[in-house]
C-alpha atoms as a PDB file:
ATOM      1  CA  UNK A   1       3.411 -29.183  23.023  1.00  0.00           C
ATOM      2  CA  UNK A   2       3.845 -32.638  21.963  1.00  0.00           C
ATOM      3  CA  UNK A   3       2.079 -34.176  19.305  1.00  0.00           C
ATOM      4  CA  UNK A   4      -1.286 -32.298  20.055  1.00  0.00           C
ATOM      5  CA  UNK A   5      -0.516 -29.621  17.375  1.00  0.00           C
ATOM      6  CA  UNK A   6      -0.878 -32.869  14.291  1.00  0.00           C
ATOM      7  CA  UNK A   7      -3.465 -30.558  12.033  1.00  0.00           C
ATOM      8  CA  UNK A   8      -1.539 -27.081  12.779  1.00  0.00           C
ATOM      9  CA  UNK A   9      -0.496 -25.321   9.268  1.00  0.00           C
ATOM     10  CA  UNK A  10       2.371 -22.964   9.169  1.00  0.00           C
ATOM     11  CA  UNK A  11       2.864 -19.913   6.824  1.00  0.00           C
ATOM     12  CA  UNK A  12       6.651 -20.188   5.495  1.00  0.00           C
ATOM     13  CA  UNK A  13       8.703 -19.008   2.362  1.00  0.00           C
ATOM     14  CA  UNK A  14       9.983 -20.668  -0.294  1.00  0.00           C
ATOM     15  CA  UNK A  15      13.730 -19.666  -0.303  1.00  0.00           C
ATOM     16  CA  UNK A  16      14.627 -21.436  -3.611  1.00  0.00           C
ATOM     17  CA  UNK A  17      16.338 -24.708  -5.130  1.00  0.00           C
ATOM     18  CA  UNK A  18      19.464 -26.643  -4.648  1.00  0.00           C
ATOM     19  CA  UNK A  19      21.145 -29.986  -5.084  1.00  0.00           C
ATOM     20  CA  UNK A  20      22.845 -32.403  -2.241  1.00  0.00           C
ATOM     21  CA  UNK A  21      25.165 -35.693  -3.461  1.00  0.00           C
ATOM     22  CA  UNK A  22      25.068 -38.408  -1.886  1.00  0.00           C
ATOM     23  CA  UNK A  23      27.934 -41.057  -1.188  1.00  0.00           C
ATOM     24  CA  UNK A  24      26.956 -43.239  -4.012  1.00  0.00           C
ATOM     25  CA  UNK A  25      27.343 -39.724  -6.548  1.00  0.00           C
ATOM     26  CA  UNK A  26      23.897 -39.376  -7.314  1.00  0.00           C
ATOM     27  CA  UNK A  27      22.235 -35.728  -7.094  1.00  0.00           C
ATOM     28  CA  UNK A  28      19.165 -35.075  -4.753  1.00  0.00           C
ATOM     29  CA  UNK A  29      17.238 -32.071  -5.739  1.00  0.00           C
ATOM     30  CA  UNK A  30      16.471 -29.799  -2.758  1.00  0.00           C
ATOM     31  CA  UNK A  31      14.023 -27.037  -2.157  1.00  0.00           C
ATOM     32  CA  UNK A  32      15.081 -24.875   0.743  1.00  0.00           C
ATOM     33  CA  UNK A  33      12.151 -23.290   2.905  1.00  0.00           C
ATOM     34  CA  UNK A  34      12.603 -20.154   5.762  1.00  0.00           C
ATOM     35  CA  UNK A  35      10.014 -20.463   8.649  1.00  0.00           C
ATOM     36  CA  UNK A  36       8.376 -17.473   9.910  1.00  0.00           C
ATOM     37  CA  UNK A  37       9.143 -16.287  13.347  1.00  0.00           C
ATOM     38  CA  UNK A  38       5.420 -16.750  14.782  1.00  0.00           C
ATOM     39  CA  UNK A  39       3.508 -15.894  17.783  1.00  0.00           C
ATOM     40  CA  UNK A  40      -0.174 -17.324  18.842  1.00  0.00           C
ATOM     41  CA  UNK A  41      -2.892 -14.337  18.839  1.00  0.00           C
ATOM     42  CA  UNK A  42      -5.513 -16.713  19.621  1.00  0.00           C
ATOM     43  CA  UNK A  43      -7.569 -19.508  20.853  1.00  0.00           C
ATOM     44  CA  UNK A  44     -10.795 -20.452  21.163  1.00  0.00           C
ATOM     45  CA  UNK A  45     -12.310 -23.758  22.641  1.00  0.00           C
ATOM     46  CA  UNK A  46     -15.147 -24.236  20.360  1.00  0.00           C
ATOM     47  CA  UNK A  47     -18.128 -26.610  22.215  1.00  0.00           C
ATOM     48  CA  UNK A  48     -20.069 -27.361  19.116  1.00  0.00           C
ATOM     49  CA  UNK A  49     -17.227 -28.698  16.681  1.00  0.00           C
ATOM     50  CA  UNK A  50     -14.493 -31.886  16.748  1.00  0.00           C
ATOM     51  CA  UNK A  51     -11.739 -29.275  16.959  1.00  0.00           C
ATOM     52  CA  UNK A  52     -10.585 -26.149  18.341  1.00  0.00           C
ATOM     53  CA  UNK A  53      -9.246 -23.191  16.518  1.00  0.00           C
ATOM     54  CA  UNK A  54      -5.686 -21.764  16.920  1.00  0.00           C
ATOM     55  CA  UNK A  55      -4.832 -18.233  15.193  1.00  0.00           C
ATOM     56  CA  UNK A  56      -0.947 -17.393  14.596  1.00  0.00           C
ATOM     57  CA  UNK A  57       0.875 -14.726  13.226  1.00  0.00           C
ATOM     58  CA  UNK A  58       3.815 -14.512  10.899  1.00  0.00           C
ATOM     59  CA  UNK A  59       6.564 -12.772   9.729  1.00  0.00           C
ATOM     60  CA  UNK A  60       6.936  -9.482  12.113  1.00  0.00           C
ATOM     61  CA  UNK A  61       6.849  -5.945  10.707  1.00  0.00           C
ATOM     62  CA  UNK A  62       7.459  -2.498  12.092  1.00  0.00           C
ATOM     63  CA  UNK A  63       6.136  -0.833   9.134  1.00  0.00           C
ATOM     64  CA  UNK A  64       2.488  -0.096   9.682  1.00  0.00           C
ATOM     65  CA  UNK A  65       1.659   1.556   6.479  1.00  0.00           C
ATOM     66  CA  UNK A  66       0.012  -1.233   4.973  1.00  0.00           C
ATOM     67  CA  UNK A  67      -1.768  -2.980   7.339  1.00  0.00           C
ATOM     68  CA  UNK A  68      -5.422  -2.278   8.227  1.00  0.00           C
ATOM     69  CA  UNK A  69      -6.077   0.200  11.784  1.00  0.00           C
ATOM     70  CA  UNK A  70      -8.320  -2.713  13.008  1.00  0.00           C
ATOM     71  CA  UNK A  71      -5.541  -5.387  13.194  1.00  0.00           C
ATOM     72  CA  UNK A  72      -2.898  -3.283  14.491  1.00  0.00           C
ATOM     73  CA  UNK A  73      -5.065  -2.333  17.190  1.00  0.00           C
ATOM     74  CA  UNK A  74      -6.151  -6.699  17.744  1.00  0.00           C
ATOM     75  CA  UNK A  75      -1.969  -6.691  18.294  1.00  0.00           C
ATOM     76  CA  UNK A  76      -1.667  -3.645  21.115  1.00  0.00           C
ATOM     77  CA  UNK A  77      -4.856  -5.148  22.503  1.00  0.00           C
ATOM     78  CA  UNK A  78      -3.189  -8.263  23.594  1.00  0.00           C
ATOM     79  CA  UNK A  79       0.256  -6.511  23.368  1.00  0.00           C
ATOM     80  CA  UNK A  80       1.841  -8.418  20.667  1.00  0.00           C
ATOM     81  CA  UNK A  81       3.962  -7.075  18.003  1.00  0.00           C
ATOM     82  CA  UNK A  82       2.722  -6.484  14.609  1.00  0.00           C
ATOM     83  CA  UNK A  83       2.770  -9.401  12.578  1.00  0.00           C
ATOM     84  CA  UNK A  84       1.633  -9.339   8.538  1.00  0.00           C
ATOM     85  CA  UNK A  85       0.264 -12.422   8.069  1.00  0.00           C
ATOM     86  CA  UNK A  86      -2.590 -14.305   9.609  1.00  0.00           C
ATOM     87  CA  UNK A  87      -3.503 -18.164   9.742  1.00  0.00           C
ATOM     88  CA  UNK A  88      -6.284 -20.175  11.562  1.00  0.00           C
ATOM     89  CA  UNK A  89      -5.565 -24.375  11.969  1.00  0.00           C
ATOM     90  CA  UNK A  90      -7.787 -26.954  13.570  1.00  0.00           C
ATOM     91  CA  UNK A  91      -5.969 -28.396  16.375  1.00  0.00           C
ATOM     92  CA  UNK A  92      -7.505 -31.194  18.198  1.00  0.00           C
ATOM     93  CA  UNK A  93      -9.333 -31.179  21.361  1.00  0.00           C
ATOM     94  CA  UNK A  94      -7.724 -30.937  25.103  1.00  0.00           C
ATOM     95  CA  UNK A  95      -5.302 -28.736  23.269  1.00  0.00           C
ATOM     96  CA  UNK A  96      -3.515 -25.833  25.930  1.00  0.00           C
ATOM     97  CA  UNK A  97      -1.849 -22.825  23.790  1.00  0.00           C
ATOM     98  CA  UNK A  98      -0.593 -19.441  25.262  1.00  0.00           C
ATOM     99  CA  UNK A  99      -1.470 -16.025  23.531  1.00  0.00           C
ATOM    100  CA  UNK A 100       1.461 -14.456  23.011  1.00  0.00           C
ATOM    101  CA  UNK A 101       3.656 -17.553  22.919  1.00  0.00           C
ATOM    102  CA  UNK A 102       6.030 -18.971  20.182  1.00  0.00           C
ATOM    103  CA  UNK A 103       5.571 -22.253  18.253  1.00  0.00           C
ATOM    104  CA  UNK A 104       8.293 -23.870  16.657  1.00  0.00           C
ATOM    105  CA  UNK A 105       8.510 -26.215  14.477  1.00  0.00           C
ATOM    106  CA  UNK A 106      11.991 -27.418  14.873  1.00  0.00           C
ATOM    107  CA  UNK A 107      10.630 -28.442  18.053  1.00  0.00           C
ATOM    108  CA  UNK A 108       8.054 -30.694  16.532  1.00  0.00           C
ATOM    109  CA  UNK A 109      10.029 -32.175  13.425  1.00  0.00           C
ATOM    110  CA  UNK A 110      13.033 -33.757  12.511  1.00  0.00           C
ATOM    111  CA  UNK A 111      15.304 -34.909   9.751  1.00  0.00           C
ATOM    112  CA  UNK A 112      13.618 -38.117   7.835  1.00  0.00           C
ATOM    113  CA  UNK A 113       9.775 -36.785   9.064  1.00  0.00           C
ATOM    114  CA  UNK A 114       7.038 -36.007   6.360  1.00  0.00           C
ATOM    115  CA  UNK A 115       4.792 -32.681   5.869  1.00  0.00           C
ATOM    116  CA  UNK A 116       2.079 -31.767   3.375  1.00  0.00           C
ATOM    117  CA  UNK A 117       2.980 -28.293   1.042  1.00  0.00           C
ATOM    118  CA  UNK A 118       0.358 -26.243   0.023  1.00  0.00           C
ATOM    119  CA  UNK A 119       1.365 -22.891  -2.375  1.00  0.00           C
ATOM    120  CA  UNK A 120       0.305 -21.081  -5.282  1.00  0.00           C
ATOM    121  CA  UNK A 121       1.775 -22.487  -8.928  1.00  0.00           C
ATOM    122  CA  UNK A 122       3.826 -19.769 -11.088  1.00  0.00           C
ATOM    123  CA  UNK A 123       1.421 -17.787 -13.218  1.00  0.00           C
ATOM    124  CA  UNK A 124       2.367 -18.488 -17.593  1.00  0.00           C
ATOM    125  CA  UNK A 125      -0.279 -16.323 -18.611  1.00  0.00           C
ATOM    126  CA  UNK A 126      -2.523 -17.553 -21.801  1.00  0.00           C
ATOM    127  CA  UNK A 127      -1.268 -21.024 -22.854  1.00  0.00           C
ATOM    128  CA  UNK A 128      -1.866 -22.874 -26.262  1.00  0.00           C
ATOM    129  CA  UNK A 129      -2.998 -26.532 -25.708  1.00  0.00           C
ATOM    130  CA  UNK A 130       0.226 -28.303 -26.279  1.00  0.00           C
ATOM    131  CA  UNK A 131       2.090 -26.054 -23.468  1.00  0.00           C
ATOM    132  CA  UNK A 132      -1.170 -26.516 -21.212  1.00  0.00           C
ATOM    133  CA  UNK A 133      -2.361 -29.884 -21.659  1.00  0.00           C
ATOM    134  CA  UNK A 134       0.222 -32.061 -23.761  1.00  0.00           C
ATOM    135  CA  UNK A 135      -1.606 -32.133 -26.875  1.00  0.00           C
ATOM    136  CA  UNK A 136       0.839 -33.375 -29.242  1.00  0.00           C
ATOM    137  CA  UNK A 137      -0.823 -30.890 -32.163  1.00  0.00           C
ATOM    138  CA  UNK A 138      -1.653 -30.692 -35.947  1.00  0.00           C
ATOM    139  CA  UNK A 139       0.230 -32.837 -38.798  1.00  0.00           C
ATOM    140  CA  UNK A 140       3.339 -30.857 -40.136  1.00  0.00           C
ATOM    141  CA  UNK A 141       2.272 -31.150 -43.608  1.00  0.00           C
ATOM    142  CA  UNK A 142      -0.820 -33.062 -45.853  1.00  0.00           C
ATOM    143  CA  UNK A 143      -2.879 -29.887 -45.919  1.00  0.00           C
ATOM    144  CA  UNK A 144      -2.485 -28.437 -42.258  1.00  0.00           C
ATOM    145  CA  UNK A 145      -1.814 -24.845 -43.166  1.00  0.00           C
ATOM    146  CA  UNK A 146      -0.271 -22.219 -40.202  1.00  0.00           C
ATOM    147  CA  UNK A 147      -2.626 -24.139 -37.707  1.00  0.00           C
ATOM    148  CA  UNK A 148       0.063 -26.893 -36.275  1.00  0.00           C
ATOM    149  CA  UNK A 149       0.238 -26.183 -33.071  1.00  0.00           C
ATOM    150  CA  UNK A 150      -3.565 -25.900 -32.602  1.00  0.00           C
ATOM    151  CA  UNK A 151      -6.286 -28.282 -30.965  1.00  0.00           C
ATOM    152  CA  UNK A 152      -8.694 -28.993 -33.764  1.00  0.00           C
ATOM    153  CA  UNK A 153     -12.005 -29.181 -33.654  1.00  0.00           C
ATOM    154  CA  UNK A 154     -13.903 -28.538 -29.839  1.00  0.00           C
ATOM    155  CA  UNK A 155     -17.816 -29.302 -30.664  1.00  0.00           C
ATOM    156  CA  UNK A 156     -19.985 -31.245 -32.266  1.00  0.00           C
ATOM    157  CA  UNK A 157     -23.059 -30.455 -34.881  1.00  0.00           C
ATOM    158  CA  UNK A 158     -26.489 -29.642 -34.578  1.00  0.00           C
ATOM    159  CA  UNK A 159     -27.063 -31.673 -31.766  1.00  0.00           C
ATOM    160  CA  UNK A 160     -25.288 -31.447 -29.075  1.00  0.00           C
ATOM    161  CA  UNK A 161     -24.918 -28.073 -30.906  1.00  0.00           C
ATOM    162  CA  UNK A 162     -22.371 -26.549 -27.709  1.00  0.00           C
ATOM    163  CA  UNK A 163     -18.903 -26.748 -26.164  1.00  0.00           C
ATOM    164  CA  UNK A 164     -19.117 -29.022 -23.309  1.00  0.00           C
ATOM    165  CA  UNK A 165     -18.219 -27.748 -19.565  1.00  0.00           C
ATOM    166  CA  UNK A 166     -14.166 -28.523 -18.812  1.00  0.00           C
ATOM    167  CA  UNK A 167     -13.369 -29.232 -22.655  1.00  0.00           C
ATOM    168  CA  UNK A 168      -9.447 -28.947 -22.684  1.00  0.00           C
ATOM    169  CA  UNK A 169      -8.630 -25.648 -24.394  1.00  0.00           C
ATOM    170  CA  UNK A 170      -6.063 -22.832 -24.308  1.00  0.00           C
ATOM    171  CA  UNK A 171      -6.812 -20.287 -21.602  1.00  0.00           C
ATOM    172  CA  UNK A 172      -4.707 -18.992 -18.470  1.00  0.00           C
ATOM    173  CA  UNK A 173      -2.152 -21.809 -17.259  1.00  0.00           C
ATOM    174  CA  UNK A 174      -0.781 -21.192 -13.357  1.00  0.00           C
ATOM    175  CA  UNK A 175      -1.685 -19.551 -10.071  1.00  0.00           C
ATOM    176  CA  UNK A 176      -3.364 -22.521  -8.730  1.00  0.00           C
ATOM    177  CA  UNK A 177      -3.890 -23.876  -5.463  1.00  0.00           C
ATOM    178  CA  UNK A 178      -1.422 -26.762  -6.108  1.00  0.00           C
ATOM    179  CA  UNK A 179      -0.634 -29.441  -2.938  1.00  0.00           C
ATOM    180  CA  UNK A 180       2.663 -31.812  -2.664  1.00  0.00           C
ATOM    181  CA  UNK A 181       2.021 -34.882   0.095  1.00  0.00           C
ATOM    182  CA  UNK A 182       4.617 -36.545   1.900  1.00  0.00           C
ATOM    183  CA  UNK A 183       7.662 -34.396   1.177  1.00  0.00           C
ATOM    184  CA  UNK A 184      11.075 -35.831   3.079  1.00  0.00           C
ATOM    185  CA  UNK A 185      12.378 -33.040   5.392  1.00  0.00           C
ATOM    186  CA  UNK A 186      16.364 -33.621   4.201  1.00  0.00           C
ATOM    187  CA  UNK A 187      18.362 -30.677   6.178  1.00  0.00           C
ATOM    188  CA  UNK A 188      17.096 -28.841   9.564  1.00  0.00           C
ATOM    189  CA  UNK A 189      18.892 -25.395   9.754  1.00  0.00           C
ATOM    190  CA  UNK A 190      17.406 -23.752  13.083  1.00  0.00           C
ATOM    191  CA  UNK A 191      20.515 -21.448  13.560  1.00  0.00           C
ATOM    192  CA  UNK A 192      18.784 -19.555   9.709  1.00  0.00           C
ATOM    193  CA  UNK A 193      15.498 -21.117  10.380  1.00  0.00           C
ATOM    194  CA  UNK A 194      15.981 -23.353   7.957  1.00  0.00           C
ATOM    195  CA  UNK A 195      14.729 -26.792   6.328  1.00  0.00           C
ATOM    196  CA  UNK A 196      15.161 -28.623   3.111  1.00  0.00           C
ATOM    197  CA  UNK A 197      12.969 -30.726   1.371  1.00  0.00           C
ATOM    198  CA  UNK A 198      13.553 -33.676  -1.409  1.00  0.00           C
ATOM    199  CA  UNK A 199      12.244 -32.824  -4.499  1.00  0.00           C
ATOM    200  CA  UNK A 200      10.288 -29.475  -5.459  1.00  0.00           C
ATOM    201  CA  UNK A 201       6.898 -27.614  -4.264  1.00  0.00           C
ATOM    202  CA  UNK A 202       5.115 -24.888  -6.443  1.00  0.00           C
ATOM    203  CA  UNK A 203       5.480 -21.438  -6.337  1.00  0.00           C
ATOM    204  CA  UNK A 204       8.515 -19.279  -7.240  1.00  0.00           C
ATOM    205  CA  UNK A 205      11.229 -18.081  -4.833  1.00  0.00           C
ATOM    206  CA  UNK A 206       9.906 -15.546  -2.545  1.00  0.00           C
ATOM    207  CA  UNK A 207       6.468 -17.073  -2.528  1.00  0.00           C
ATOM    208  CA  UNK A 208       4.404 -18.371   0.656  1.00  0.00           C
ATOM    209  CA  UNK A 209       3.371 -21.808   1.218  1.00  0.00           C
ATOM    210  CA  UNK A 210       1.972 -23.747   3.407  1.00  0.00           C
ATOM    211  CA  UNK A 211       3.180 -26.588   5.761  1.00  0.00           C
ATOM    212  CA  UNK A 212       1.632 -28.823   7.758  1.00  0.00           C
ATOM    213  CA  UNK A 213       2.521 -32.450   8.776  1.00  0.00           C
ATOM    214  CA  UNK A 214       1.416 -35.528   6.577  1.00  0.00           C
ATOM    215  CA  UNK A 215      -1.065 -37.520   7.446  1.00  0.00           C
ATOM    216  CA  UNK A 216       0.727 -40.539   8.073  1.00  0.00           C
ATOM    217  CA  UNK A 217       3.323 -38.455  10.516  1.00  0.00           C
END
């Protein structure tokens, strides 16, 4: 597999963050990532579309209890092991993939390349307006009374006579769909399986994200 596997997206873990110094003493902030073992379940040439569909599993398990009769038996089917996680990519065209074979991405990156980093922001729960959108709040004195960290009026009068749709208010702040582009790969660890990357991605340690190579790779 060379570069025919551009579009594939791999399922990995966000280990945590760390710090590297370079020879002129200034800190580079690291997040380290641990890559799935994977294995392909499936692919199908599809006649009708620009792309064909790959289907890989991550992160192996022996512990059946929580995953659903119907995919354990799509595993013994094709005599794979059990794997808990699931991901389809778009690959391109005149692409050749083996079920039950191994994709690494070691093999297709190195130090100084580029990927895209997809993952799920931490959750804050319900967020006042200066936490959630900058506001800078109320006056501290001249008649502002207990209300100084609030976001003032929302409407109108009569006429319009209603909140408008995406008016900046405080609500629920995190767990969104959050994407970093163009993040440096820094250190390749295939020995742990695993890689650093300059600067940080969302989520919290322990999370999954999502990798897949930048556009411009």
């Amino acid at each position: 597999m060379e570069l025919e596997v551009k579009m594939l997206e791999i399922i990995a873990k966000k280990v945590g963050m760390s710090h590297k110094f370079k020879d002129n003493g200034t800190s580079l902030p690291l997040t380290f990532i641990k890559i799935y073992e994977n294995k392909i379940i499936d692919f199908s040439i599809n006649n009708t579309k620009e792309f064909d569909s790959l289907t890989i599993g991550f992160e192996k398990t022996e512990n059946l209890k929580r995953i659903n009769n119907s995919v354990v038996g799509l595993y013994k089917k094709k005599s794979l092991p059990v794997f808990k996680k699931i991901k389809t990519s778009k690959v391109k065209k005149g692409s050749s993939f083996e079920v039950g074979s191994e994709i690494s991405l070691f093999e297709m990156l190195k130090e100084g390349d580029k990927i895209d980093i997809s993952g799920i922001t931490s959750g804050k729960g319900f967020a006042g307006v200066m936490k959630r959108w900058n506001f800078r709040g109320l006056e501290a004195s001249h008649g502002v009374s207990v209300s100084h960290r609030s976001h003032g009026s929302t409407g109108q009068r009569q006429d319009p006579g209603k909140v408008f749709k995406g008016k900046k208010m405080a609500g629920h702040m995190g767990v969104d769909k959050v994407t970093v582009k163009n993040l440096e790969i820094v250190i390749i660890d295939k020995e742990n399986s695993l890689i650093a990357v300059k600067g940080c991605i969302p989520g919290h340690s322990g999370s999954d994200i999502l990798i897949k190579t930048a556009k411009n790779f």
